[in-house]
PDB file of N, CA and C in Angstrom:
ATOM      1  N   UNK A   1      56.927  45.989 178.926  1.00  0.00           N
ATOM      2  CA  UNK A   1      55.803  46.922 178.903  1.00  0.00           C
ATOM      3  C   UNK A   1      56.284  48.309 179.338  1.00  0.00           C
ATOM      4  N   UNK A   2      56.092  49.750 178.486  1.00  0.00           N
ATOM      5  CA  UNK A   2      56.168  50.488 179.046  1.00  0.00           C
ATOM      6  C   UNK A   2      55.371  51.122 179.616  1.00  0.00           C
ATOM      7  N   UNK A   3      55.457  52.028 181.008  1.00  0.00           N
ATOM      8  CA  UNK A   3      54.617  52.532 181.453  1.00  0.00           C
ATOM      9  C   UNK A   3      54.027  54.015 181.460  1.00  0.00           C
ATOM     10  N   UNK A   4      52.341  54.238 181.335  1.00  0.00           N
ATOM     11  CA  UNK A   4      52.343  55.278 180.734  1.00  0.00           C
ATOM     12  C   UNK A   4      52.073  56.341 181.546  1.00  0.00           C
ATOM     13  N   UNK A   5      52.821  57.509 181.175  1.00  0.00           N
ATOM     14  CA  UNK A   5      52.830  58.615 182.150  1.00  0.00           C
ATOM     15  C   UNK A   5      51.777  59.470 181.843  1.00  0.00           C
ATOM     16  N   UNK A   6      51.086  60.071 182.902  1.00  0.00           N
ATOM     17  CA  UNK A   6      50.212  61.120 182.390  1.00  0.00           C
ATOM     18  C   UNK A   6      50.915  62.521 182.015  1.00  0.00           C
ATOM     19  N   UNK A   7      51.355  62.641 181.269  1.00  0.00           N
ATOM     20  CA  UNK A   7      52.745  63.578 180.824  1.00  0.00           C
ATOM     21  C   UNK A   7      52.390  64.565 179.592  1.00  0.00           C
ATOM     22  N   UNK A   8      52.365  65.944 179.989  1.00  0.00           N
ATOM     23  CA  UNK A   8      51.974  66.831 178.465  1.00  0.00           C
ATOM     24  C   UNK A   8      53.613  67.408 178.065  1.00  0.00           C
ATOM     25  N   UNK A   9      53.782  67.542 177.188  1.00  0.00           N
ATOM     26  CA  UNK A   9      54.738  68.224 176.672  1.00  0.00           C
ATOM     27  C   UNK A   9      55.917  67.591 175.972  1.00  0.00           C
ATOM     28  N   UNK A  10      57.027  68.098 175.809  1.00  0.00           N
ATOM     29  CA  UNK A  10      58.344  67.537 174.989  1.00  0.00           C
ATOM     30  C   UNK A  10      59.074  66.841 176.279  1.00  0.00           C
ATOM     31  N   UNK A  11      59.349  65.185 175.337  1.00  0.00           N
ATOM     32  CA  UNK A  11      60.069  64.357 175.984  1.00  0.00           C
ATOM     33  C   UNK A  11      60.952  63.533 175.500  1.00  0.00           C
ATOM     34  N   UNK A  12      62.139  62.992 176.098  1.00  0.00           N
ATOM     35  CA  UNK A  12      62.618  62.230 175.275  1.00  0.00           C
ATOM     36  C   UNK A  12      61.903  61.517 174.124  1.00  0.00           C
ATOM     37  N   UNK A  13      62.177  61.179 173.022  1.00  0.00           N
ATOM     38  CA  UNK A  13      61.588  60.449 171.864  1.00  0.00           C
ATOM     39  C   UNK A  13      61.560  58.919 172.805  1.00  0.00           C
ATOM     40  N   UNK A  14      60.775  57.929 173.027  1.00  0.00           N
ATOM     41  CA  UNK A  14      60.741  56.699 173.006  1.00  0.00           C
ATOM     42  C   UNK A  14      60.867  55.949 172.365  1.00  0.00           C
ATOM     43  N   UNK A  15      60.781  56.084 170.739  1.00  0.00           N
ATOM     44  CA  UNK A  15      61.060  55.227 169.634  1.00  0.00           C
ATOM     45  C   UNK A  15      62.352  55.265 169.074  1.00  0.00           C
ATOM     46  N   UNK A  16      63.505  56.533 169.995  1.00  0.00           N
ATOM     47  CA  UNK A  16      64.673  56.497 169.638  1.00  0.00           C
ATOM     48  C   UNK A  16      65.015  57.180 168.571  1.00  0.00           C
ATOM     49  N   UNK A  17      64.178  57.382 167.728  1.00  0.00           N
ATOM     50  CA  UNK A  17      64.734  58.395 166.433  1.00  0.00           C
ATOM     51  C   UNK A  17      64.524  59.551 166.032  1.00  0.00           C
ATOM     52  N   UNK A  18      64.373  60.556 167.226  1.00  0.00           N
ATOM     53  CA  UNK A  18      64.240  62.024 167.135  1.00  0.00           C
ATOM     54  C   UNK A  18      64.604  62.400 169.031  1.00  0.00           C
ATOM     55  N   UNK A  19      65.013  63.545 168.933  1.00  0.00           N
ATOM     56  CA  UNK A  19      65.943  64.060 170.248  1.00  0.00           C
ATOM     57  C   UNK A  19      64.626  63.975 171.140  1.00  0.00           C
ATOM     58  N   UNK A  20      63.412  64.574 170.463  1.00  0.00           N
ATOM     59  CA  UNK A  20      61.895  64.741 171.252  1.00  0.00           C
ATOM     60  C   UNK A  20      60.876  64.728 170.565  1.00  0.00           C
ATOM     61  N   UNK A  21      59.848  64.302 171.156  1.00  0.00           N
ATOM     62  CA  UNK A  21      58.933  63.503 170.940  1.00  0.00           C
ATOM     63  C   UNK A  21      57.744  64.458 171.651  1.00  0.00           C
ATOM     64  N   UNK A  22      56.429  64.528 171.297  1.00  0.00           N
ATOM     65  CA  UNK A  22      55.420  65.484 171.801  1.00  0.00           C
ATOM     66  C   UNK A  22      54.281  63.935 172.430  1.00  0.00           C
ATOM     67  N   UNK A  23      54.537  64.505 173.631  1.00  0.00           N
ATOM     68  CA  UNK A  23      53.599  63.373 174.824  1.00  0.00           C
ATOM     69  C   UNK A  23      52.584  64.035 175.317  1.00  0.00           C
ATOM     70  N   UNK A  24      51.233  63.340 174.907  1.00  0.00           N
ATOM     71  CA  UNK A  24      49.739  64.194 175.296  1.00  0.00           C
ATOM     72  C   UNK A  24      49.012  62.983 176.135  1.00  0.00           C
ATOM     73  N   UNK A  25      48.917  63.449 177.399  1.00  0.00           N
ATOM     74  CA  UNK A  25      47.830  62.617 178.201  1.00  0.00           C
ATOM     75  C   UNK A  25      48.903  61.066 178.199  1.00  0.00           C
ATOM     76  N   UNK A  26      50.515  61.289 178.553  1.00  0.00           N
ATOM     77  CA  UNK A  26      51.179  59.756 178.442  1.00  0.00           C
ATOM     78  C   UNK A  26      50.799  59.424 176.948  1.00  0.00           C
ATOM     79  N   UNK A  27      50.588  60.004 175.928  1.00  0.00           N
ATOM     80  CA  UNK A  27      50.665  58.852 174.728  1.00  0.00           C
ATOM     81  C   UNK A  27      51.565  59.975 173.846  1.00  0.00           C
ATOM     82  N   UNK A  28      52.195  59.319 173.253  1.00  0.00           N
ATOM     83  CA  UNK A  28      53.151  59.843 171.937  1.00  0.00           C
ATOM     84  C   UNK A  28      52.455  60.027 171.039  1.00  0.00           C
ATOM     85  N   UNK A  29      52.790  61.675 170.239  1.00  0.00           N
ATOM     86  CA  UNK A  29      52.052  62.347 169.069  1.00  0.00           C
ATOM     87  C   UNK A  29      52.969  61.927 168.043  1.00  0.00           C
ATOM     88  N   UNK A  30      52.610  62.781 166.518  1.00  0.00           N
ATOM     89  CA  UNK A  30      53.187  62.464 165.622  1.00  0.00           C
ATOM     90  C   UNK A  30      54.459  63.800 165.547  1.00  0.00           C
ATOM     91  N   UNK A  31      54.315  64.442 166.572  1.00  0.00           N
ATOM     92  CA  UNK A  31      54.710  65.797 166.600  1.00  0.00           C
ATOM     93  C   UNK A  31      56.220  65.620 166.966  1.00  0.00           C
ATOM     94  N   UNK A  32      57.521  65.741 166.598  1.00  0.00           N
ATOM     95  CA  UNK A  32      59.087  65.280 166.549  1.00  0.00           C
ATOM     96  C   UNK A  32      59.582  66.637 166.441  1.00  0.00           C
ATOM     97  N   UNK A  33      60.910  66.470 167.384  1.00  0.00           N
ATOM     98  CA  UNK A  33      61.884  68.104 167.745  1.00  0.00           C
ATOM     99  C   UNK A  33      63.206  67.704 167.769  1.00  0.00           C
ATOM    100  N   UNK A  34      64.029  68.324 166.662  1.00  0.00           N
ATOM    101  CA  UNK A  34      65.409  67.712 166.719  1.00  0.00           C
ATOM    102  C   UNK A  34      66.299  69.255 166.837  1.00  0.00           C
ATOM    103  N   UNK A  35      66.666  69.540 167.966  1.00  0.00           N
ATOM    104  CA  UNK A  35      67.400  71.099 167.986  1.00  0.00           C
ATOM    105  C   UNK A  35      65.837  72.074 167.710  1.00  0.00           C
ATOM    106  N   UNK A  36      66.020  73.182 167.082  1.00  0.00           N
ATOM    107  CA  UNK A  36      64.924  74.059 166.808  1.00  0.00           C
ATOM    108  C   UNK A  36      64.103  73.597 165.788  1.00  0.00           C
ATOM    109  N   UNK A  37      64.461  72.379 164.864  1.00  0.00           N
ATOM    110  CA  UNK A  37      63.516  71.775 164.159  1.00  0.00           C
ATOM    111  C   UNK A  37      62.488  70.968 164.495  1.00  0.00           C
ATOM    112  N   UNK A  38      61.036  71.110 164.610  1.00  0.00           N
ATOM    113  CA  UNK A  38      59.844  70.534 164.764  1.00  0.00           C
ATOM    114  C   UNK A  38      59.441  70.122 163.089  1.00  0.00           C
ATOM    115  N   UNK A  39      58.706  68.213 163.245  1.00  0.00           N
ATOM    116  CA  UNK A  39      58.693  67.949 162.221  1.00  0.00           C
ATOM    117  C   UNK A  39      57.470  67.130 162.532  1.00  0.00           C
ATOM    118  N   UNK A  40      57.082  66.198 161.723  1.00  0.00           N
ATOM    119  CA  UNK A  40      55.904  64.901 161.513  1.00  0.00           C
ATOM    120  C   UNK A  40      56.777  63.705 161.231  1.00  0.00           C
ATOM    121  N   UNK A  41      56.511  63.048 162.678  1.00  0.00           N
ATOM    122  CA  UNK A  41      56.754  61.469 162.223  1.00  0.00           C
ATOM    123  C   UNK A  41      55.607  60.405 162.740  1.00  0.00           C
ATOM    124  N   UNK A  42      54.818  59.767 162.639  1.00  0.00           N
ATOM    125  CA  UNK A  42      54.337  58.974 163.024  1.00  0.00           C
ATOM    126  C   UNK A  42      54.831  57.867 164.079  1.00  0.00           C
ATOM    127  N   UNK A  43      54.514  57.763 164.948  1.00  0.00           N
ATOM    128  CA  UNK A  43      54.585  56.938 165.778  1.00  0.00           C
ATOM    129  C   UNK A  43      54.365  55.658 165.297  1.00  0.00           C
ATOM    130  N   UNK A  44      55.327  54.712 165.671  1.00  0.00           N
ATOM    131  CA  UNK A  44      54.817  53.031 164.529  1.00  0.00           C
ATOM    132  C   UNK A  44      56.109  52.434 165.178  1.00  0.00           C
ATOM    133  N   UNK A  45      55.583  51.145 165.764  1.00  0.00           N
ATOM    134  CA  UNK A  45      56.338  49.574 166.237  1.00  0.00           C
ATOM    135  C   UNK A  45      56.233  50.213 167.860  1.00  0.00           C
ATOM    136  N   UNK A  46      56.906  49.442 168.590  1.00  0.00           N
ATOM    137  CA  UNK A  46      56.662  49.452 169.920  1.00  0.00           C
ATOM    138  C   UNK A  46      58.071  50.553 170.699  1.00  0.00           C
ATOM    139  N   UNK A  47      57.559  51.131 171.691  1.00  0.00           N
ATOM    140  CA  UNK A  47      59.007  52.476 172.037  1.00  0.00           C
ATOM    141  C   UNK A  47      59.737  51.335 172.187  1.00  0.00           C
ATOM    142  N   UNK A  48      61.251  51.784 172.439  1.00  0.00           N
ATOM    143  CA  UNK A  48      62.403  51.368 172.746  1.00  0.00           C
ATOM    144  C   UNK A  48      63.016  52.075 173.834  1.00  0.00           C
ATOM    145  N   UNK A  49      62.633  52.982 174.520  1.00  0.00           N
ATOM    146  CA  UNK A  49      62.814  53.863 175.636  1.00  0.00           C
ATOM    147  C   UNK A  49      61.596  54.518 176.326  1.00  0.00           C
ATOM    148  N   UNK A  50      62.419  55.334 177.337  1.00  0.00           N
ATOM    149  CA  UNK A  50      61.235  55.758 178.548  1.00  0.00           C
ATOM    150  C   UNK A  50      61.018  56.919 177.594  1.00  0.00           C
ATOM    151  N   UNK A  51      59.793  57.869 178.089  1.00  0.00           N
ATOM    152  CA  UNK A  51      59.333  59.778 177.786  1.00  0.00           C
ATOM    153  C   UNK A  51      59.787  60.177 178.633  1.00  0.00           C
ATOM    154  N   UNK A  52      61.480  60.770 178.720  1.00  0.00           N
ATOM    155  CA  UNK A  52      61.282  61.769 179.709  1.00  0.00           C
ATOM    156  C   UNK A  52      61.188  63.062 179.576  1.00  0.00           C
ATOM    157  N   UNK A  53      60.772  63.827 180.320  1.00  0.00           N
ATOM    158  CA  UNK A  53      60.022  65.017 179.906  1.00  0.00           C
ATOM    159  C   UNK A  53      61.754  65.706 179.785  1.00  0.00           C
ATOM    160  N   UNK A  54      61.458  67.132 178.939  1.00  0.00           N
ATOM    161  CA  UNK A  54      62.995  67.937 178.556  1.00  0.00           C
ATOM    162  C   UNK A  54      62.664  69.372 178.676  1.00  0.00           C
ATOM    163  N   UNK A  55      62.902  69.802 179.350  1.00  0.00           N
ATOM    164  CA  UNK A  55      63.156  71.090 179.360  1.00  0.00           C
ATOM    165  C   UNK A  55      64.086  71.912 178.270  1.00  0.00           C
ATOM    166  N   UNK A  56      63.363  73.073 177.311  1.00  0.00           N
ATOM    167  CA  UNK A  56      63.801  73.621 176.785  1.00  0.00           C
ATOM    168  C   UNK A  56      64.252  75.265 176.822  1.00  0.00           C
ATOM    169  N   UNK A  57      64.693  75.102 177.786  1.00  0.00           N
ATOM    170  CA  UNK A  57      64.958  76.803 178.187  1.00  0.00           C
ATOM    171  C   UNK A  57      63.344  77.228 179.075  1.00  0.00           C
ATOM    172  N   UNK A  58      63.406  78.645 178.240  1.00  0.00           N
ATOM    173  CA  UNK A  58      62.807  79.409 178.570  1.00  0.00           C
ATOM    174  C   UNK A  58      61.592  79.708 177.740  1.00  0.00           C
ATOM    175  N   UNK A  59      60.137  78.725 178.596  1.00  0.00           N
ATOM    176  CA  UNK A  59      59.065  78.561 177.662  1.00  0.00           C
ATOM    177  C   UNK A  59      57.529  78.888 178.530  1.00  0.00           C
ATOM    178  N   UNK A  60      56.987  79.074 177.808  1.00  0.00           N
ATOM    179  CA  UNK A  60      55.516  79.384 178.520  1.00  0.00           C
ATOM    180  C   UNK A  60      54.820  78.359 179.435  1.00  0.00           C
ATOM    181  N   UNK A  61      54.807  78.557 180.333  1.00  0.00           N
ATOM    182  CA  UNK A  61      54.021  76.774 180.794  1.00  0.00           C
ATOM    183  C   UNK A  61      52.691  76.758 180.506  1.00  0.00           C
ATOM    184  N   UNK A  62      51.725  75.666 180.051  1.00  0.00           N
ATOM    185  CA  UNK A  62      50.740  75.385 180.185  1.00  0.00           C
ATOM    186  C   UNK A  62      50.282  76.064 178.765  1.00  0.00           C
ATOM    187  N   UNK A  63      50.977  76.107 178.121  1.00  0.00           N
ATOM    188  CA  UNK A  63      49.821  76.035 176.887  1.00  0.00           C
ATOM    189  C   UNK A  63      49.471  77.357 176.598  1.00  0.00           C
ATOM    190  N   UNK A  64      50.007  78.535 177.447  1.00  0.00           N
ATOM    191  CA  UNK A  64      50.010  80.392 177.242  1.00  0.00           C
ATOM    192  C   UNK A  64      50.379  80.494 175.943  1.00  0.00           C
ATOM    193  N   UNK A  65      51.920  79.930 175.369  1.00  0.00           N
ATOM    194  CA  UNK A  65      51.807  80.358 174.527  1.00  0.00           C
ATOM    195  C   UNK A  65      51.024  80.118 172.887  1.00  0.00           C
ATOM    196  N   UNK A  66      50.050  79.292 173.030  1.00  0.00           N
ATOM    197  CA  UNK A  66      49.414  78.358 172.134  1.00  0.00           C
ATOM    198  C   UNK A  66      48.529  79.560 171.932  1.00  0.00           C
ATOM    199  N   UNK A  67      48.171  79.121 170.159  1.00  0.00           N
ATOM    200  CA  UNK A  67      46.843  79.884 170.107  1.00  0.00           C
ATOM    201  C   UNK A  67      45.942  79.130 169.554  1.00  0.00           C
ATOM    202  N   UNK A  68      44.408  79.904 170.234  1.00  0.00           N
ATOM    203  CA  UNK A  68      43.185  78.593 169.222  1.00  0.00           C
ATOM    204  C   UNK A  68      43.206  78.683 167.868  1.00  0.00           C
ATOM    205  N   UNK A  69      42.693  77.769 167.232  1.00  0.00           N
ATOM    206  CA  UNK A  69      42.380  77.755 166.256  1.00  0.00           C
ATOM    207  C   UNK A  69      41.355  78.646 165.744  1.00  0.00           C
ATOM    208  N   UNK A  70      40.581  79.510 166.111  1.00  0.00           N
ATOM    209  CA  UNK A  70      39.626  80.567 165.910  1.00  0.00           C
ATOM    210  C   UNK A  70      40.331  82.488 166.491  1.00  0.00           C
ATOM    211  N   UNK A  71      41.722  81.772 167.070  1.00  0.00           N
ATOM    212  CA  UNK A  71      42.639  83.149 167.336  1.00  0.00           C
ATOM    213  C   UNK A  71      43.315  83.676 166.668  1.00  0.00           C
ATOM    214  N   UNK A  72      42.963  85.126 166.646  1.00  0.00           N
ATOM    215  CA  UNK A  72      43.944  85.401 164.842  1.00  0.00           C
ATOM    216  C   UNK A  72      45.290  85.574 165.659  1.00  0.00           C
ATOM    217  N   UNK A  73      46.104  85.425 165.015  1.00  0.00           N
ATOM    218  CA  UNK A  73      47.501  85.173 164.885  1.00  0.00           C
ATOM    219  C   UNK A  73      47.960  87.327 165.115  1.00  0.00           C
ATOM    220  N   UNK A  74      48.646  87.446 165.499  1.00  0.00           N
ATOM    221  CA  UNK A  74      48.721  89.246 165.909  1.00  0.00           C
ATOM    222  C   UNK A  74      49.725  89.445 164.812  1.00  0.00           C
ATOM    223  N   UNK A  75      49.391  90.559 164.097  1.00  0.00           N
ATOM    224  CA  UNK A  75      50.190  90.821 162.645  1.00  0.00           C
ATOM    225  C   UNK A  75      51.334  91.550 163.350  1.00  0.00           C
ATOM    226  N   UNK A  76      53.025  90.958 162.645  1.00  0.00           N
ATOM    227  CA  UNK A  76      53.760  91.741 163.040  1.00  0.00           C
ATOM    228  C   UNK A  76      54.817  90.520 163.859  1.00  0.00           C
ATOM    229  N   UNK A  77      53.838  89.774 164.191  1.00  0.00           N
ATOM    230  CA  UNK A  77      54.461  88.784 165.151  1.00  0.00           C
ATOM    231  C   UNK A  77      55.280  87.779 164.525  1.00  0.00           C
ATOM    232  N   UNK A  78      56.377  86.738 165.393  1.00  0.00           N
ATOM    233  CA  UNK A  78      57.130  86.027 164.353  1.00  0.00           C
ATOM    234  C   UNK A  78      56.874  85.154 164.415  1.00  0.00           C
ATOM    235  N   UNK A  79      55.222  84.220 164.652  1.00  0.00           N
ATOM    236  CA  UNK A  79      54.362  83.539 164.302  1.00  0.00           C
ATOM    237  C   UNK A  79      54.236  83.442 162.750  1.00  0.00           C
ATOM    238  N   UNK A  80      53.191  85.198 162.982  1.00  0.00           N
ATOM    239  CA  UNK A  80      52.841  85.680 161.518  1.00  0.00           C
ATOM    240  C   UNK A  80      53.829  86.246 160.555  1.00  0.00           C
ATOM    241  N   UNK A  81      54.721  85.970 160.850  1.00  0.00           N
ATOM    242  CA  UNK A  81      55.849  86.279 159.711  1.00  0.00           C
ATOM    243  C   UNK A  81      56.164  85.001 159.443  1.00  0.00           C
ATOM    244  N   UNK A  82      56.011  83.998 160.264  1.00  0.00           N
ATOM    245  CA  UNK A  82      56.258  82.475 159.219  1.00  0.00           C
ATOM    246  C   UNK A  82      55.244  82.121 158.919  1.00  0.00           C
ATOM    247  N   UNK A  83      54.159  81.963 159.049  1.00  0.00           N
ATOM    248  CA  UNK A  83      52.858  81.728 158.513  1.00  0.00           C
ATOM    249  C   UNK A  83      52.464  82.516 156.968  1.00  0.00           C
ATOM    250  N   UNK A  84      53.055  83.919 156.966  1.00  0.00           N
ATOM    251  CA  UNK A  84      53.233  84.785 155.962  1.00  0.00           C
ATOM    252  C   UNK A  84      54.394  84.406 154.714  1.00  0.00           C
ATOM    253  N   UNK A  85      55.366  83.722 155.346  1.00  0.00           N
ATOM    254  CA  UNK A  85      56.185  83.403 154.353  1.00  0.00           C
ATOM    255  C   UNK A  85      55.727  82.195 153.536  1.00  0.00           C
ATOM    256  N   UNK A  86      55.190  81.060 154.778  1.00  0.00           N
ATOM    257  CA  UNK A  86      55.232  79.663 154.144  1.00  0.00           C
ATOM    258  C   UNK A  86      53.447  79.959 152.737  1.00  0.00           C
ATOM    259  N   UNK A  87      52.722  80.910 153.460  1.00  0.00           N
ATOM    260  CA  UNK A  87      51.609  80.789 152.036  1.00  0.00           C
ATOM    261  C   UNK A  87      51.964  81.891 150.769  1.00  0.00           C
ATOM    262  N   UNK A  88      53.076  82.517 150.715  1.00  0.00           N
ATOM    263  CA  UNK A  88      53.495  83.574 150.410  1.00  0.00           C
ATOM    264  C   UNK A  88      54.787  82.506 149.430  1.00  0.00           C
ATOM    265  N   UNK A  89      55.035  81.200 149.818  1.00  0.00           N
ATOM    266  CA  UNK A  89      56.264  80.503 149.386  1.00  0.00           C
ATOM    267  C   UNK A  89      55.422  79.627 148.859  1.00  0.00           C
ATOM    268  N   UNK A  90      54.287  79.176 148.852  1.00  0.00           N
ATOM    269  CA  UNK A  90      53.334  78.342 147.814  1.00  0.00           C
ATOM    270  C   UNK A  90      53.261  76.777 148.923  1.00  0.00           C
ATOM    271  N   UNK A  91      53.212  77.179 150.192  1.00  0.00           N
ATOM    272  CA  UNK A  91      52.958  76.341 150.874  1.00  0.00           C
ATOM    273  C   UNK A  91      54.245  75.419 151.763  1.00  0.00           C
ATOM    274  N   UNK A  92      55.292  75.866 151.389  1.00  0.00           N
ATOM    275  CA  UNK A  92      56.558  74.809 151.702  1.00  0.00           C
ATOM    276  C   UNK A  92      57.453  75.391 153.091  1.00  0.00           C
ATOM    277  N   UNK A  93      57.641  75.113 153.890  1.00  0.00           N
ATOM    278  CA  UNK A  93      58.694  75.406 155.301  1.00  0.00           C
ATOM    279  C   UNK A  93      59.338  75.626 155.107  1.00  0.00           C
TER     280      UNK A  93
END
């Protein structure tokens, strides 16, 4: 049985097949980080390891740098310069 942490943020992957793994409230998202690549994997079969949390440098704590979903994005920014490319590229990363 593993045990579940009340844990927000990037952590070791538990299922073993990505460097990190996005842990909300102790449960594993579909949300995967391999180097500067963030991707979609679904979570599926039982972990094979612990979440431990990973420090990635130099990052905002708590969710500062997040924006809502009703927050426009600040033009200029290199948010909105990938957001600009990927609908500008017909939808593709």
């Amino acid at each position: 049985m593993v045990t579940k942490l009340r844990t927000e943020g990037w952590c070791t992957d538990p299922y073993g097949r990505h460097e990190a793994r996005w842990i909300s409230e102790g449960t594993p998202t579909h949300l995967v980080r391999d180097g500067s690549n963030e991707s979609i994997d679904l979570p599926s079969g039982q972990p094979t390891g612990q979440a431990i949390p990973i420090s990635w440098g130099e990052q905002t704590p708590h969710g500062a740098d997040l924006l809502r979903s009703d927050q426009r994005v600040p033009e200029g920014s290199q948010l909105f310069e990938r957001v600009a490319g990927i609908v500008l590229s017909g939808g593709s990363d």
